[in-house]
Protein backbone atom coordinates (compact mmCIF):
# COMPACT_ATOMS: atom_id res chain seq x y z
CA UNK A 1 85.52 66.53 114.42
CA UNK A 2 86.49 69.61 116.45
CA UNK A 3 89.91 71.54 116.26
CA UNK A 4 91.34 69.53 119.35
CA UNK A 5 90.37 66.39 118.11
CA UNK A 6 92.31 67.11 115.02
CA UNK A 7 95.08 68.73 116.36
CA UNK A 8 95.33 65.42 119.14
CA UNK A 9 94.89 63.07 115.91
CA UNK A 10 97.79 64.57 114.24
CA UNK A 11 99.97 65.03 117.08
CA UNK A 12 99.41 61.37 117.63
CA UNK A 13 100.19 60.32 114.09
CA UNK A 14 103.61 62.56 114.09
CA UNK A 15 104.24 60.63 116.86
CA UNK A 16 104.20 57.17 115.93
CA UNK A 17 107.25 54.52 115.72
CA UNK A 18 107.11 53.20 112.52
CA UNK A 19 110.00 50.55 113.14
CA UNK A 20 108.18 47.74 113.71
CA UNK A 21 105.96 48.13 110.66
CA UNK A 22 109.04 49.08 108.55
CA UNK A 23 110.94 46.12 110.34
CA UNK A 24 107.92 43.74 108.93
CA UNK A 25 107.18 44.92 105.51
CA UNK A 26 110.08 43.00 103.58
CA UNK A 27 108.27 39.72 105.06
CA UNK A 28 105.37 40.67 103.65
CA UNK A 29 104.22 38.13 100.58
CA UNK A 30 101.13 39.35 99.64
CA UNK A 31 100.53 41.83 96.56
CA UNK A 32 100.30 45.48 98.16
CA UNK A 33 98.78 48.77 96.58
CA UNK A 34 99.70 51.71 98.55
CA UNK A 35 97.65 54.17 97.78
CA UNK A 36 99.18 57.64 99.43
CA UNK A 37 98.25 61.54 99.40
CA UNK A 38 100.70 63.94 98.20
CA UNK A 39 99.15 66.09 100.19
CA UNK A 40 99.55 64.45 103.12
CA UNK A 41 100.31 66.51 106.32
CA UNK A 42 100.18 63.90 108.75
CA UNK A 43 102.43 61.34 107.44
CA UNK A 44 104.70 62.32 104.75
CA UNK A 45 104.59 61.32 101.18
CA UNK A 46 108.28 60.27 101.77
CA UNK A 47 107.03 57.05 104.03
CA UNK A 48 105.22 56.37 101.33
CA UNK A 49 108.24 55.78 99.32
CA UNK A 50 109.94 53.95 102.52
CA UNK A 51 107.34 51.42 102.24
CA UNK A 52 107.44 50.76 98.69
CA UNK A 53 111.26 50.07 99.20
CA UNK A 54 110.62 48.16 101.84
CA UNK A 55 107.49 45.87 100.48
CA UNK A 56 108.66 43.11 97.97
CA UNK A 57 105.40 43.02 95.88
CA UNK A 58 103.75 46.74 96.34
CA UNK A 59 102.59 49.20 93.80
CA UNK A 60 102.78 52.46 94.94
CA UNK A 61 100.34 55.12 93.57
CA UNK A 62 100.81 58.76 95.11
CA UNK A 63 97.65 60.89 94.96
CA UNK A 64 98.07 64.44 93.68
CA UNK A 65 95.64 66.67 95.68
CA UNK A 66 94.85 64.24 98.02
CA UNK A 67 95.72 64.53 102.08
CA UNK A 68 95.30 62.30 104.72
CA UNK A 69 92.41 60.24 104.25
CA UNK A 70 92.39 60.30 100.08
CA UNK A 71 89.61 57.62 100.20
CA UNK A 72 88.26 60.47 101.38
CA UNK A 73 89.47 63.69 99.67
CA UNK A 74 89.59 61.71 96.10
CA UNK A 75 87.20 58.80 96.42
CA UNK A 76 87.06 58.95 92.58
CA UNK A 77 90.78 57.99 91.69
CA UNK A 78 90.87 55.64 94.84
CA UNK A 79 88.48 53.26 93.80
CA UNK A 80 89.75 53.47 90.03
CA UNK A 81 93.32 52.31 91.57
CA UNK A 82 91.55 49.62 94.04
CA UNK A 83 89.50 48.02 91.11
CA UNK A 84 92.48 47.92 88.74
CA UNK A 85 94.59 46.42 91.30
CA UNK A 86 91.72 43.96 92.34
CA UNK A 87 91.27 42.92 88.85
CA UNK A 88 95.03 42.58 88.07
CA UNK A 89 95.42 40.19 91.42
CA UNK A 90 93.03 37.45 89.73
């Protein structure tokens, strides 16, 4: 990915209208892990925290050195988090 195609990605991203996700989140029934880089440039950490407020079932797990894409950045800690949450749901 070249410097424009980041810089258009995160412009785009910045850009986004969240209301309509926000506006559907407290109908939201199933069991939610939000898995979330504190290092996040893109989207802030703090719409992390919006979500959880707004999700009735979530568990919210904030990545410490982890950006954007911390499936990515910390693949290690994000699977550890998905199969513990996986397991839990049974």
């Amino acid at each position: 990915m070249g410097a424009d195609d980041i810089r258009a990605t995160y412009l785009l991203e910045r850009r986004l209208d969240w209301a309509q996700t926000e506006n559907a989140l407290p109908a939201t029934k199933t069991p939610t892990l939000v898995l979330w880089g504190k290092q996040d440039t893109i989207q802030p950490v703090e719409r992390a925290h919006r979500f959880a407020e707004l999700l009735p079932n979530e568990q919210l797990v904030i990545l410490d050195g982890c950006g954007h894409a911390p499936q990515l950045d910390c693949p290690d800690p994000v699977n550890r988090h998905l199969q513990t949450f996986f397991a839990d749901s049974r």
